[in-house]
Protein backbone atom coordinates (compact mmCIF):
# COMPACT_ATOMS: atom_id res chain seq x y z
CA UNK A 1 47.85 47.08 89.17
CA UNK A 2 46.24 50.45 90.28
CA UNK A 3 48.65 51.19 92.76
CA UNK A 4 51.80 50.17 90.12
CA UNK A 5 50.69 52.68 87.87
CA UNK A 6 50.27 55.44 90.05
CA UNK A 7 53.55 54.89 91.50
CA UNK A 8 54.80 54.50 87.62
CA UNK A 9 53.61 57.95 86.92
CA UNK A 10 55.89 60.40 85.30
CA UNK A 11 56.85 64.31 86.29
CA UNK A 12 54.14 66.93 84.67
CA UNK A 13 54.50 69.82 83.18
CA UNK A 14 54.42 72.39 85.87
CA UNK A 15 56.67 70.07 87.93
CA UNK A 16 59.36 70.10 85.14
CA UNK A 17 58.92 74.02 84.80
CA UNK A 18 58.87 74.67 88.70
CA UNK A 19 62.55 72.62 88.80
CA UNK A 20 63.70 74.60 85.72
CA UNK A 21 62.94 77.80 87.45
CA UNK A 22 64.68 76.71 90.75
CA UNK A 23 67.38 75.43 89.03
CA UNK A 24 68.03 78.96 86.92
CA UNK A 25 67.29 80.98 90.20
CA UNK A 26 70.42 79.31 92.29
CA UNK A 27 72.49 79.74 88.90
CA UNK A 28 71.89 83.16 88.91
CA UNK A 29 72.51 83.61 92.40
CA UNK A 30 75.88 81.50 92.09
CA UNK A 31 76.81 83.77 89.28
CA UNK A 32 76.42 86.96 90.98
CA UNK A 33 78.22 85.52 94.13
CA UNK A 34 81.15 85.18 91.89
CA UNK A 35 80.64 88.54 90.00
CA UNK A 36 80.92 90.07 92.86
CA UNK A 37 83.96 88.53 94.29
CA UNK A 38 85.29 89.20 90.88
CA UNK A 39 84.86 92.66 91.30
CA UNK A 40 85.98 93.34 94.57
CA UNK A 41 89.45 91.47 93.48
CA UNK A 42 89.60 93.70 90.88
CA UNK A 43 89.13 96.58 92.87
CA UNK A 44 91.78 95.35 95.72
CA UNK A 45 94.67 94.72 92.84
CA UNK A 46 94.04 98.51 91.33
CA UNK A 47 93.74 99.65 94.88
CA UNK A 48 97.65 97.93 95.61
CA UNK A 49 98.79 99.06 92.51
CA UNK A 50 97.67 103.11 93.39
CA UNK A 51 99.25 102.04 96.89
CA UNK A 52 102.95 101.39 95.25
CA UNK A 53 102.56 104.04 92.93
CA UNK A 54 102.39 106.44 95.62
CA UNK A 55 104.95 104.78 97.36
CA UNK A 56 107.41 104.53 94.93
CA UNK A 57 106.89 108.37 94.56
CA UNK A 58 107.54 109.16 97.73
CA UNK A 59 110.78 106.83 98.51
CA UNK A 60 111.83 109.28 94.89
CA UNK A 61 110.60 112.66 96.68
CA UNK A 62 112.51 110.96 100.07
CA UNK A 63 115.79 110.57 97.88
CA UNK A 64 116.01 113.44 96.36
CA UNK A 65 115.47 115.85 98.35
CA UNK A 66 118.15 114.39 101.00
CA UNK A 67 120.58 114.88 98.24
CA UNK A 68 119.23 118.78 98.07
CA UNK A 69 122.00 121.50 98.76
CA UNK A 70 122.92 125.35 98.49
CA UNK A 71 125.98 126.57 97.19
CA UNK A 72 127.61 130.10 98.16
CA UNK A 73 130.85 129.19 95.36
CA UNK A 74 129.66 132.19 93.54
CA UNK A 75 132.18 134.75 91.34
CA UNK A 76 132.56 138.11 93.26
CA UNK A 77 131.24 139.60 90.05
CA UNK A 78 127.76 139.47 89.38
CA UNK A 79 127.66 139.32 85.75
CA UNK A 80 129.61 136.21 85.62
CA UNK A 81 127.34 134.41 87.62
CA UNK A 82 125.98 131.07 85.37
CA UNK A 83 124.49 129.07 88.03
CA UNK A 84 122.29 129.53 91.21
CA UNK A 85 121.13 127.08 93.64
CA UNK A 86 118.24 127.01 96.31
CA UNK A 87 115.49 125.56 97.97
CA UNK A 88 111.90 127.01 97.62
CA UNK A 89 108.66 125.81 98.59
CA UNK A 90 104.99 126.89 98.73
CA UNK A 91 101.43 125.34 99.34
CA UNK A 92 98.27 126.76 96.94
CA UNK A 93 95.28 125.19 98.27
CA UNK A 94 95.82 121.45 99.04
CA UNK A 95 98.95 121.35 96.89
CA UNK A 96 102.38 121.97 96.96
CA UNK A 97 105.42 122.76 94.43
CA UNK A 98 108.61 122.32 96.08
CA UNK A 99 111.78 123.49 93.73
CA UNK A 100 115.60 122.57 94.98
CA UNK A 101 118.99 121.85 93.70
CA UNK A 102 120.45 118.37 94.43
CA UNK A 103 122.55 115.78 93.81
CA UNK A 104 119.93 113.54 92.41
CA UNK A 105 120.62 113.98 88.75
CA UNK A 106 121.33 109.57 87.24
CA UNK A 107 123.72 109.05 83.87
CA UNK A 108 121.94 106.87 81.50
CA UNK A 109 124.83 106.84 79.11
CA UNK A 110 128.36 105.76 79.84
CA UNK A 111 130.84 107.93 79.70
CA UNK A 112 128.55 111.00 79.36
CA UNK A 113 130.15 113.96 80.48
CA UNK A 114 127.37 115.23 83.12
CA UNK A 115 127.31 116.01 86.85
CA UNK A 116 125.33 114.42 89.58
CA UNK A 117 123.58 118.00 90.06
CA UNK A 118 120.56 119.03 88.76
CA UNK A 119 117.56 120.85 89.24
CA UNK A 120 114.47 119.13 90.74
CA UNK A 121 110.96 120.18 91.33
CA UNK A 122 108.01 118.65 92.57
CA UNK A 123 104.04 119.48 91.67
CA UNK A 124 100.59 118.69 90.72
CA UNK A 125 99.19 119.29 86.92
CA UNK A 126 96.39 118.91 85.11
CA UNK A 127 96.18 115.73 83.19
CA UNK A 128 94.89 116.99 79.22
CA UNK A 129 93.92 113.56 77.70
CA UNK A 130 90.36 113.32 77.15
CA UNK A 131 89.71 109.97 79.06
CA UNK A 132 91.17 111.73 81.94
CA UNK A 133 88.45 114.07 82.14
CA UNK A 134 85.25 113.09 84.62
CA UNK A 135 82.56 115.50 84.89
CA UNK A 136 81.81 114.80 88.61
CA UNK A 137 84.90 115.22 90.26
CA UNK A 138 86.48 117.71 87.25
CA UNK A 139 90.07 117.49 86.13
CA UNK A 140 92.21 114.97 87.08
CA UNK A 141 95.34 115.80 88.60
CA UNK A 142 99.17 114.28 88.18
CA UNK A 143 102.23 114.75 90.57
CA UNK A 144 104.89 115.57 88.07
CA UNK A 145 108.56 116.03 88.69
CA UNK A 146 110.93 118.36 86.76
CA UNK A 147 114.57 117.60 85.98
CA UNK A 148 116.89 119.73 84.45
CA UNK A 149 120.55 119.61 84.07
CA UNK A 150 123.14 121.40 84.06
CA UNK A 151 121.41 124.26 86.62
CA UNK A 152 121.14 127.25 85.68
CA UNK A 153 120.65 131.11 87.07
CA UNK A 154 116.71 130.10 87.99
CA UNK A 155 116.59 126.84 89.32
CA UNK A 156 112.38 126.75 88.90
CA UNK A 157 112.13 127.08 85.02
CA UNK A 158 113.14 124.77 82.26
CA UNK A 159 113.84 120.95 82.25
CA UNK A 160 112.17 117.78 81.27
CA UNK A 161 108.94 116.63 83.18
CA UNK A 162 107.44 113.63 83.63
CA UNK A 163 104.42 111.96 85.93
CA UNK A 164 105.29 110.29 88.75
CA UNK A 165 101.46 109.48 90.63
CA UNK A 166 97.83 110.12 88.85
CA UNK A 167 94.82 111.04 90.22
CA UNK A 168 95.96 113.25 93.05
CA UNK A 169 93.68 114.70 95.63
CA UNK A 170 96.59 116.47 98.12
CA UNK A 171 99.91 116.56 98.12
CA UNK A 172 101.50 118.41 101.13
CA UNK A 173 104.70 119.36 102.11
CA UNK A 174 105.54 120.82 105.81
CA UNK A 175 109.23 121.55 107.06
CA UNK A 176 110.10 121.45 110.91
CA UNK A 177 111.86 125.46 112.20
CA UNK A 178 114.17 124.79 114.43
CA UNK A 179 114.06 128.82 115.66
CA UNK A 180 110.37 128.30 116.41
CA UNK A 181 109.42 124.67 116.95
CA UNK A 182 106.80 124.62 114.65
CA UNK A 183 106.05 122.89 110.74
CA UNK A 184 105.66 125.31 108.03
CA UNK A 185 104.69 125.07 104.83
CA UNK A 186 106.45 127.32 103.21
CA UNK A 187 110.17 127.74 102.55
CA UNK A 188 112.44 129.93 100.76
CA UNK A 189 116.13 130.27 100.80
CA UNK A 190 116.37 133.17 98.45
CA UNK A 191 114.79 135.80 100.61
CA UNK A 192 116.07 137.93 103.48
CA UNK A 193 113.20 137.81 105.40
CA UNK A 194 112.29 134.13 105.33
CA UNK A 195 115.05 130.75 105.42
CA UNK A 196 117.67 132.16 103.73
CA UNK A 197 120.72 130.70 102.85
CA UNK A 198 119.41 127.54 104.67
CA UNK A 199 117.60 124.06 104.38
CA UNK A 200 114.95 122.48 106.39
CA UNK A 201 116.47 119.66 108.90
CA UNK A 202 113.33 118.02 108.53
CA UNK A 203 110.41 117.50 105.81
CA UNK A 204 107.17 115.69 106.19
CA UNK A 205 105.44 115.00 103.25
CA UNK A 206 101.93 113.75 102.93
CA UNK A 207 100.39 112.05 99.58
CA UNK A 208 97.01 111.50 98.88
CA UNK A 209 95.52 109.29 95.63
CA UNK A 210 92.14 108.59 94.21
CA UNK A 211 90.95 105.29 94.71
CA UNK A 212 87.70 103.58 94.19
CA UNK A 213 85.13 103.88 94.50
CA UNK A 214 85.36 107.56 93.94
CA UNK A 215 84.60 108.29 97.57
CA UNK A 216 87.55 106.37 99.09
CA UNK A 217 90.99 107.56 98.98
CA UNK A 218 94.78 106.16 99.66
CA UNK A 219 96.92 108.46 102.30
CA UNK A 220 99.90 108.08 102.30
CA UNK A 221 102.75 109.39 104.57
CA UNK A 222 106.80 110.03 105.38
CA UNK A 223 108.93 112.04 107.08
CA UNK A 224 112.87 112.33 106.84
CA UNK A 225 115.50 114.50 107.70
CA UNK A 226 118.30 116.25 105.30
CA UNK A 227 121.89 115.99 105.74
CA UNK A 228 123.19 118.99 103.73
CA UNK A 229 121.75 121.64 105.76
CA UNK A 230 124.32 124.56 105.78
CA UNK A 231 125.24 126.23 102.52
CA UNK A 232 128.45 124.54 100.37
CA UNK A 233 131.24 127.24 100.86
CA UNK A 234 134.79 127.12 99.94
CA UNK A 235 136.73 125.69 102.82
CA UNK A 236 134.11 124.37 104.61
CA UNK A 237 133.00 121.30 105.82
CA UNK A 238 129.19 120.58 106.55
CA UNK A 239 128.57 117.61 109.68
């Protein structure tokens, strides 16, 4: 009868406790395991989503800018010139602003009485809104794009402009020079002593995003050539 009872005997306090704890420890751990995954999917979908932003601006930039041109169908009289076209770009630090006239301009209404040609630009601003704003890394800023239609005597100034990629941390643009076999970063077909009159055959352009955490980024690159590169003149045919 002794040994029944001992073997009868029930769990004791501490016992009970000393589960309880074991069994809230492995929770805890189980839950942080999953946190944690949690988290790093998080991360990976906002990191695809800043990776197709920045694509889908660049396929944009890509598109456009193969559609860029120069025209020389200009009145001999200077006063009755309404419209001038071009292709101008320069770097300021790690960021560029690249202003052209193409044929990228879309009709959203039918019927509307517009032209494919518009003015385009291409550049990085400072994004205003208040949860923007982060006091370690400053100022966020946006690649924008300008649009304005029909063009006008200064193709740079004017227009409609909307954001394209936030959270920039570079945006580069170099074009290939054919007379000295190098990439340059800037570009101007207004001026006598630089490209003038003419187009780069070939643009590389080079995209970089914030991404988390803060100290990782998304780089993104393409390079493309443009069709259009000698000026539109009357009579003449471009290959």
């Amino acid at each position: 009868m002794r040994r029944v009872g001992r073997s009868l005997r029930g769990m004791t306090l501490v016992e009970i406790m000393l589960t309880i704890g074991l069994i809230a420890m492995v929770s805890v751990l189980i839950y942080g395991t999953f946190q944690t995954l949690g988290r790093g999917r998080q991360m990976e979908q906002r990191r695809a989503e800043r990776t197709r932003e920045g694509r889908q601006a660049l396929d944009r930039i890509t598109r456009e800018m193969q559609s860029a041109y120069i025209s020389m169908h200009q009145p001999a009289n200077v006063a009755l010139v309404v419209r001038n076209t071009g292709f101008v770009s320069a770097m300021s630090g790690d960021f560029a602003r690249v202003d052209f006239t193409s044929f990228a301009h879309r009709r959203l209404l039918r019927d509307a009485k517009e032209s494919d040609q518009a003015e385009v630009s291409y550049f990085t601003a400072h994004d205003d809104r208040p949860q923007s704003r982060d006091r370690s890394r400053g100022e966020k800023l946006d690649l924008v794009r300008r649009e304005q239609t029909p063009i006008d005597t200064d193709f740079r100034k004017g227009g409609i402009v909307q954001v394209l990629a936030e959270g920039v941390k570079e945006f580069r643009v170099k074009f290939f020079e054919p007379s000295t076999g190098q990439w340059i970063d800037r570009w101007d077909s207004t001026q006598t002593n630089m490209q003038f009159g003419r187009i780069p055959i070939e643009v590389r352009v080079t995209l970089v995003l914030m991404a988390e955490p803060p100290a990782a980024e998304i780089r993104l690159t393409t390079k493309f050539m443009l069709p259009l590169v000698a000026p539109l003149g009357f009579g003449m045919t471009t290959q």
